[in-house]
Protein backbone atom coordinates (compact mmCIF):
# COMPACT_ATOMS: atom_id res chain seq x y z
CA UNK A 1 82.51 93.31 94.27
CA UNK A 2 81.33 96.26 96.14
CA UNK A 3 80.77 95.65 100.02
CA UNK A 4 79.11 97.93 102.35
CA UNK A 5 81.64 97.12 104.82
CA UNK A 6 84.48 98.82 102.54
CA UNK A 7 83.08 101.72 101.77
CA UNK A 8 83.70 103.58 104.80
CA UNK A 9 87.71 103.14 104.48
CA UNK A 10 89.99 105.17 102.88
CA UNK A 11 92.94 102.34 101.68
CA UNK A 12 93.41 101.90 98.19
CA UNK A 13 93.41 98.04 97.39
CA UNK A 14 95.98 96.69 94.68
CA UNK A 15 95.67 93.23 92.96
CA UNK A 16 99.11 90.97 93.45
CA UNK A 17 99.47 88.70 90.97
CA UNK A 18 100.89 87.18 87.35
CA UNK A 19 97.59 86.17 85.98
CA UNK A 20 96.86 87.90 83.35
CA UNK A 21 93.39 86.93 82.75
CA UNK A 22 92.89 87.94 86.44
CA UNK A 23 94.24 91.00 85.50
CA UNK A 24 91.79 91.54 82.92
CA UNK A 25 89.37 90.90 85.56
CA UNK A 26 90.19 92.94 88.22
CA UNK A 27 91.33 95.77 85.84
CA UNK A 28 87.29 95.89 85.40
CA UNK A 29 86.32 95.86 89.19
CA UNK A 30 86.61 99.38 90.44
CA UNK A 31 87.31 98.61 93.85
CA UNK A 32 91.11 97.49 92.32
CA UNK A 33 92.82 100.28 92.11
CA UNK A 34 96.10 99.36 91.09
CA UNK A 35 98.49 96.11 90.34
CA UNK A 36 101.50 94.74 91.17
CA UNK A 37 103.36 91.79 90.52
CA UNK A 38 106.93 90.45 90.92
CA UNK A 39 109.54 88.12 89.46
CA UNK A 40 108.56 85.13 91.98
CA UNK A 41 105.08 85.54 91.17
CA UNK A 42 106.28 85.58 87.26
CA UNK A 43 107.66 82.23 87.78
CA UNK A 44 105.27 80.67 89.39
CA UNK A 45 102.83 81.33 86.71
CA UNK A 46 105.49 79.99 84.06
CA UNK A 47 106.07 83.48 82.80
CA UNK A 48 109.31 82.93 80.44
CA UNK A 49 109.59 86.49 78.85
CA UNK A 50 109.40 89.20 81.12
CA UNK A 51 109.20 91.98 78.89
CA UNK A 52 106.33 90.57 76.64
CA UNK A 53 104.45 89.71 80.31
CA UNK A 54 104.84 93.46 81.33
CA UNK A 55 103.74 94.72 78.04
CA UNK A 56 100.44 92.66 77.56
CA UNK A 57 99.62 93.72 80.95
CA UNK A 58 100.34 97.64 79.91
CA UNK A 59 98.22 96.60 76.64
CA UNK A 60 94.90 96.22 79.44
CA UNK A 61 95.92 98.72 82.11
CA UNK A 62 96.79 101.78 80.95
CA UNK A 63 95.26 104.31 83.22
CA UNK A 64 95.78 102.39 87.16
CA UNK A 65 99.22 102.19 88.35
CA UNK A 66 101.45 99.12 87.93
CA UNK A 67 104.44 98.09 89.41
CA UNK A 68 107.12 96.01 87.67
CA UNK A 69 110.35 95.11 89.60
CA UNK A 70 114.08 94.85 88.29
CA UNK A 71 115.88 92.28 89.00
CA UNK A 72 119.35 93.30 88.97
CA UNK A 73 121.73 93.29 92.53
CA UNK A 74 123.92 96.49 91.92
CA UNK A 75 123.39 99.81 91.83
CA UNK A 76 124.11 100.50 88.36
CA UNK A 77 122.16 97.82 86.55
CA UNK A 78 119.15 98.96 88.67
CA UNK A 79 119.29 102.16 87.51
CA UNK A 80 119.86 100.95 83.74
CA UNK A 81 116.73 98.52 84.48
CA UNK A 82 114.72 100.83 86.05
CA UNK A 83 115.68 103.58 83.46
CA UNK A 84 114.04 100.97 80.67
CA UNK A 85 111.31 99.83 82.62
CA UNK A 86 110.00 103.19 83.62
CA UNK A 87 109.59 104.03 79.59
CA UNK A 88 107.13 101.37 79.15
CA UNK A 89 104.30 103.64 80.55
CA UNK A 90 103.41 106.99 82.82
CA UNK A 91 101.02 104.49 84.86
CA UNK A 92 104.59 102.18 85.74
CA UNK A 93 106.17 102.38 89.67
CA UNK A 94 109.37 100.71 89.06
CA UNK A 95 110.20 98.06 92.06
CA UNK A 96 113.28 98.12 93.62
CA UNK A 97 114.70 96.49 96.62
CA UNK A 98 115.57 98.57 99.82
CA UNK A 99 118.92 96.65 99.69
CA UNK A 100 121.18 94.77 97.37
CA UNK A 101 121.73 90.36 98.63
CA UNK A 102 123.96 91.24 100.72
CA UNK A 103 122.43 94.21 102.28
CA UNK A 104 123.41 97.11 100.80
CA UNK A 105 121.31 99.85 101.04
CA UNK A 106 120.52 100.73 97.59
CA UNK A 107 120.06 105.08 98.78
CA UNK A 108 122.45 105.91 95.85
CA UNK A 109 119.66 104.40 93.14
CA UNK A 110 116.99 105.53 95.34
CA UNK A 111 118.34 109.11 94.77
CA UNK A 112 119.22 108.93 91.36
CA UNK A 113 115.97 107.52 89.97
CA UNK A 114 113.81 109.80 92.38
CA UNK A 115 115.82 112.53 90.62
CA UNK A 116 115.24 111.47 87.44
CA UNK A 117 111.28 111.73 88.03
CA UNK A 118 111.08 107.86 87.97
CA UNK A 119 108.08 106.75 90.06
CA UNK A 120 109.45 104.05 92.02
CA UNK A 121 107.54 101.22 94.47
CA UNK A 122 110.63 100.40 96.72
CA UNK A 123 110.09 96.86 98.05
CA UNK A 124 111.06 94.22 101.11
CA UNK A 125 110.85 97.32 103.27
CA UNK A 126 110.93 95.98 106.93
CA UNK A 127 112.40 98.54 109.30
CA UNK A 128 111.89 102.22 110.81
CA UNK A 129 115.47 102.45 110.11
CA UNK A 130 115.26 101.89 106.36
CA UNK A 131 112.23 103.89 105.97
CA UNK A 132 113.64 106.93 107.29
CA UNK A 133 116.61 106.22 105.07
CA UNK A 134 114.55 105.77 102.10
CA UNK A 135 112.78 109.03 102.51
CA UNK A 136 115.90 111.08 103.02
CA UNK A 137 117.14 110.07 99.60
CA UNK A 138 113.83 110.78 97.71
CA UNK A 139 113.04 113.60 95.74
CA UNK A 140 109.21 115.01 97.28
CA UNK A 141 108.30 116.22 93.80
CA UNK A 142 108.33 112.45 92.77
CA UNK A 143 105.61 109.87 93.99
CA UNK A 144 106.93 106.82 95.76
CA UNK A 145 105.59 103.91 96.85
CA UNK A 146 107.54 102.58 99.91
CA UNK A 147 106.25 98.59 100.81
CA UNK A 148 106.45 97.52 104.51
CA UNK A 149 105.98 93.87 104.20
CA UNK A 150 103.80 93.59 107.34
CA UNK A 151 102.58 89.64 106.86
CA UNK A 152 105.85 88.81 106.76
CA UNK A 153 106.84 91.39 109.92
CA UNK A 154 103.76 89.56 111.90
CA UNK A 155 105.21 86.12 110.99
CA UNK A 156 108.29 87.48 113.31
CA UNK A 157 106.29 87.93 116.18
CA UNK A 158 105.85 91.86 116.00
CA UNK A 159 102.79 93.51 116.04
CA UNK A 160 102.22 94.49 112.07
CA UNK A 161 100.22 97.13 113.30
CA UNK A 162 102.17 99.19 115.83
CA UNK A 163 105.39 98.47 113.72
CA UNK A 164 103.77 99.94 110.54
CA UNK A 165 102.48 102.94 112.67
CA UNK A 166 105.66 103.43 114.15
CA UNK A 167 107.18 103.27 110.57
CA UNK A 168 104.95 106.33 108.95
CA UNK A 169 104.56 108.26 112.21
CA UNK A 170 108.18 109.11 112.52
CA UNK A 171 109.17 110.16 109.00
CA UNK A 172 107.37 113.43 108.32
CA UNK A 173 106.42 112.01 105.07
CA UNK A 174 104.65 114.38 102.28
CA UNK A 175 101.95 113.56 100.34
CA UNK A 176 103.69 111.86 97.35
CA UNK A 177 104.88 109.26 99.17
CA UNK A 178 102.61 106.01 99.61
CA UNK A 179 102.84 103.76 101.92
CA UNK A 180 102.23 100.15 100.97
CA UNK A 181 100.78 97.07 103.02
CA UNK A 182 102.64 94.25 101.64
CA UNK A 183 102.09 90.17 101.99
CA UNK A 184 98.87 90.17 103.67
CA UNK A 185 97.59 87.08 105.42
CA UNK A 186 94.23 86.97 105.37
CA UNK A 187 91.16 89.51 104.53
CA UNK A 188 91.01 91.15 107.93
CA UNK A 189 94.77 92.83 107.44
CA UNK A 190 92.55 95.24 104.93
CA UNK A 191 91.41 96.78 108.59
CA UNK A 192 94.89 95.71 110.26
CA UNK A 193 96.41 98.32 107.61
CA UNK A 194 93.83 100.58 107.48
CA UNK A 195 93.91 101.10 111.52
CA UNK A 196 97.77 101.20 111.13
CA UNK A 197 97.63 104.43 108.53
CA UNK A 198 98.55 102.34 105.44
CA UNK A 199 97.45 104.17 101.98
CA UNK A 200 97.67 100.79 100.22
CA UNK A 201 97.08 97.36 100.40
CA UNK A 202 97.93 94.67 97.44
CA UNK A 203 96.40 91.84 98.15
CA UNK A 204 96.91 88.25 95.73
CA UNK A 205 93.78 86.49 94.49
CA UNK A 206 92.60 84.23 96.77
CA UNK A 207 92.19 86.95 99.21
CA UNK A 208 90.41 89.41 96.95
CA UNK A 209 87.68 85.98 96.67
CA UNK A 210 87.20 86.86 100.39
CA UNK A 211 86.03 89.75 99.99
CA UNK A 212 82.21 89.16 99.68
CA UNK A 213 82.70 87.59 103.22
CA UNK A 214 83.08 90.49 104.98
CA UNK A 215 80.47 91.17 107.28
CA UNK A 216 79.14 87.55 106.89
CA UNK A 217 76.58 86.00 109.24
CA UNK A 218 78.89 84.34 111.16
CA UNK A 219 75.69 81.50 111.70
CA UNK A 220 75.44 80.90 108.44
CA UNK A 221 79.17 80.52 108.09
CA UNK A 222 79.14 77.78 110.74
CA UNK A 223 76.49 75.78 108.88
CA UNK A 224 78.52 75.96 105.51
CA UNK A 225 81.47 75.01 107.21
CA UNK A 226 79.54 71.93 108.38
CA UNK A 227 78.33 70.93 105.52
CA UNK A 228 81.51 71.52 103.76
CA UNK A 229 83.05 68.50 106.21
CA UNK A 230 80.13 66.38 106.27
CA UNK A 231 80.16 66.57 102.02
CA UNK A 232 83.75 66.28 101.82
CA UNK A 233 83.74 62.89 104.06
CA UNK A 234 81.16 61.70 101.86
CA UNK A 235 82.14 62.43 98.59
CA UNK A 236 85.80 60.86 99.72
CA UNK A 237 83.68 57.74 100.63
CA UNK A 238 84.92 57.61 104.24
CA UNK A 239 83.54 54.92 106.58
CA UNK A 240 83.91 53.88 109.93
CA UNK A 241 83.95 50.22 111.34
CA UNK A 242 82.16 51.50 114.37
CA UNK A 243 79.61 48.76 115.08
């Protein structure tokens, strides 16, 4: 899966997904370099024990990181959550939320877990405000993944990539924190978060099947896409009364 086009950037590119054949896939392709998943994506895929899920997936990758989130709402059952997930594996970033439902800031876990050594990916980042927060309750020696969900930033009308700038410029971060490109849009955000200083992107399937795209002749693309509509029409059997 290898494109020229890639090699010259320095982001690390996660798989997002549930699939576990996928996983066994990508786990293969060394231009993943990590997972991560989450309880809606769980659903979707009809995922009914989440435990067994996380463990088959520990049973293929055991040397890339993977991150599995709680899904508790209070400080005290994240921590117990977090606690039990992070013993599944070295290679495990727990997910957290930056806040509870309602809002709350969740520093007090943040702290606690970073201080227990718990390598945590903390999630539905979205602010400057929050990331500064976030950092000021981490403990350096620990790595930390902090996710700026930038798709879902741009689908707010902000730039994604002067926001996500703004976000790692102003923290004086040290190198065991990560920041994270989350919810990606399409295949071009790989050089959206690259430009913007991101050290990750996680990206679900059907944009990783863009990848040999990149760099495409945009011709040939036109002519594909032409013949994609003219052999859609026809195998549909459309006809027009035109005469």
């Amino acid at each position: 899966m290898i494109n020229s086009n890639l090699e010259k950037l320095n982001i690390k590119i996660f798989a997002d997904g549930a699939d576990i054949n996928q996983i066994k896939t990508y786990y293969n392709d060394p231009l993943i370099k990590g997972f991560t998943t989450n309880p809606t994506l769980m659903r979707n895929q009809g995922i009914d024990n989440y435990e067994n899920f996380a463990k088959e997936i520990l049973s293929v990758v055991k040397d890339k990181p993977v991150s599995f989130e709680i899904f508790a709402d209070d400080s005290i059952s994240i921590i117990k959550q977090a606690r039990y997930i992070s013993s599944w594996g070295s290679n495990i970033y727990v997910k957290i939320p930056v806040t509870t439902t309602s809002g709350e800031f969740l520093g007090d876990a943040i702290k606690i877990l970073s201080n227990d050594g718990i390598k945590l990916n903390i999630t539905a980042v979205f602010t400057l405000k929050q990331v500064i927060e976030i950092i000021v309750n981490l403990n350096q020696n620990t790595p930390t993944v902090i996710s700026i969900f930038s798709g879902r930033i741009a689908d707010a009308g902000i730039d994604p990539v002067k926001h996500f700038s703004e976000c790692i410029e102003n923290t004086n971060a040290n190198s065991n924190i990560e920041f994270l490109w989350a919810s990606p849009r399409e295949i071009y955000n790989l050089f959206h978060a690259e430009d913007a200083g991101a050290d990750i992107i996680t990206i679900s399937q059907d944009l990783i099947n863009k990848i040999p795209n990149i760099g495409k002749d945009l011709s040939l693309y036109s002519k594909e896409t032409v013949k994609m509509f003219y052999n859609d029409a026809k195998a549909a059997g459309y006809q027009l009364n035109s005469n």
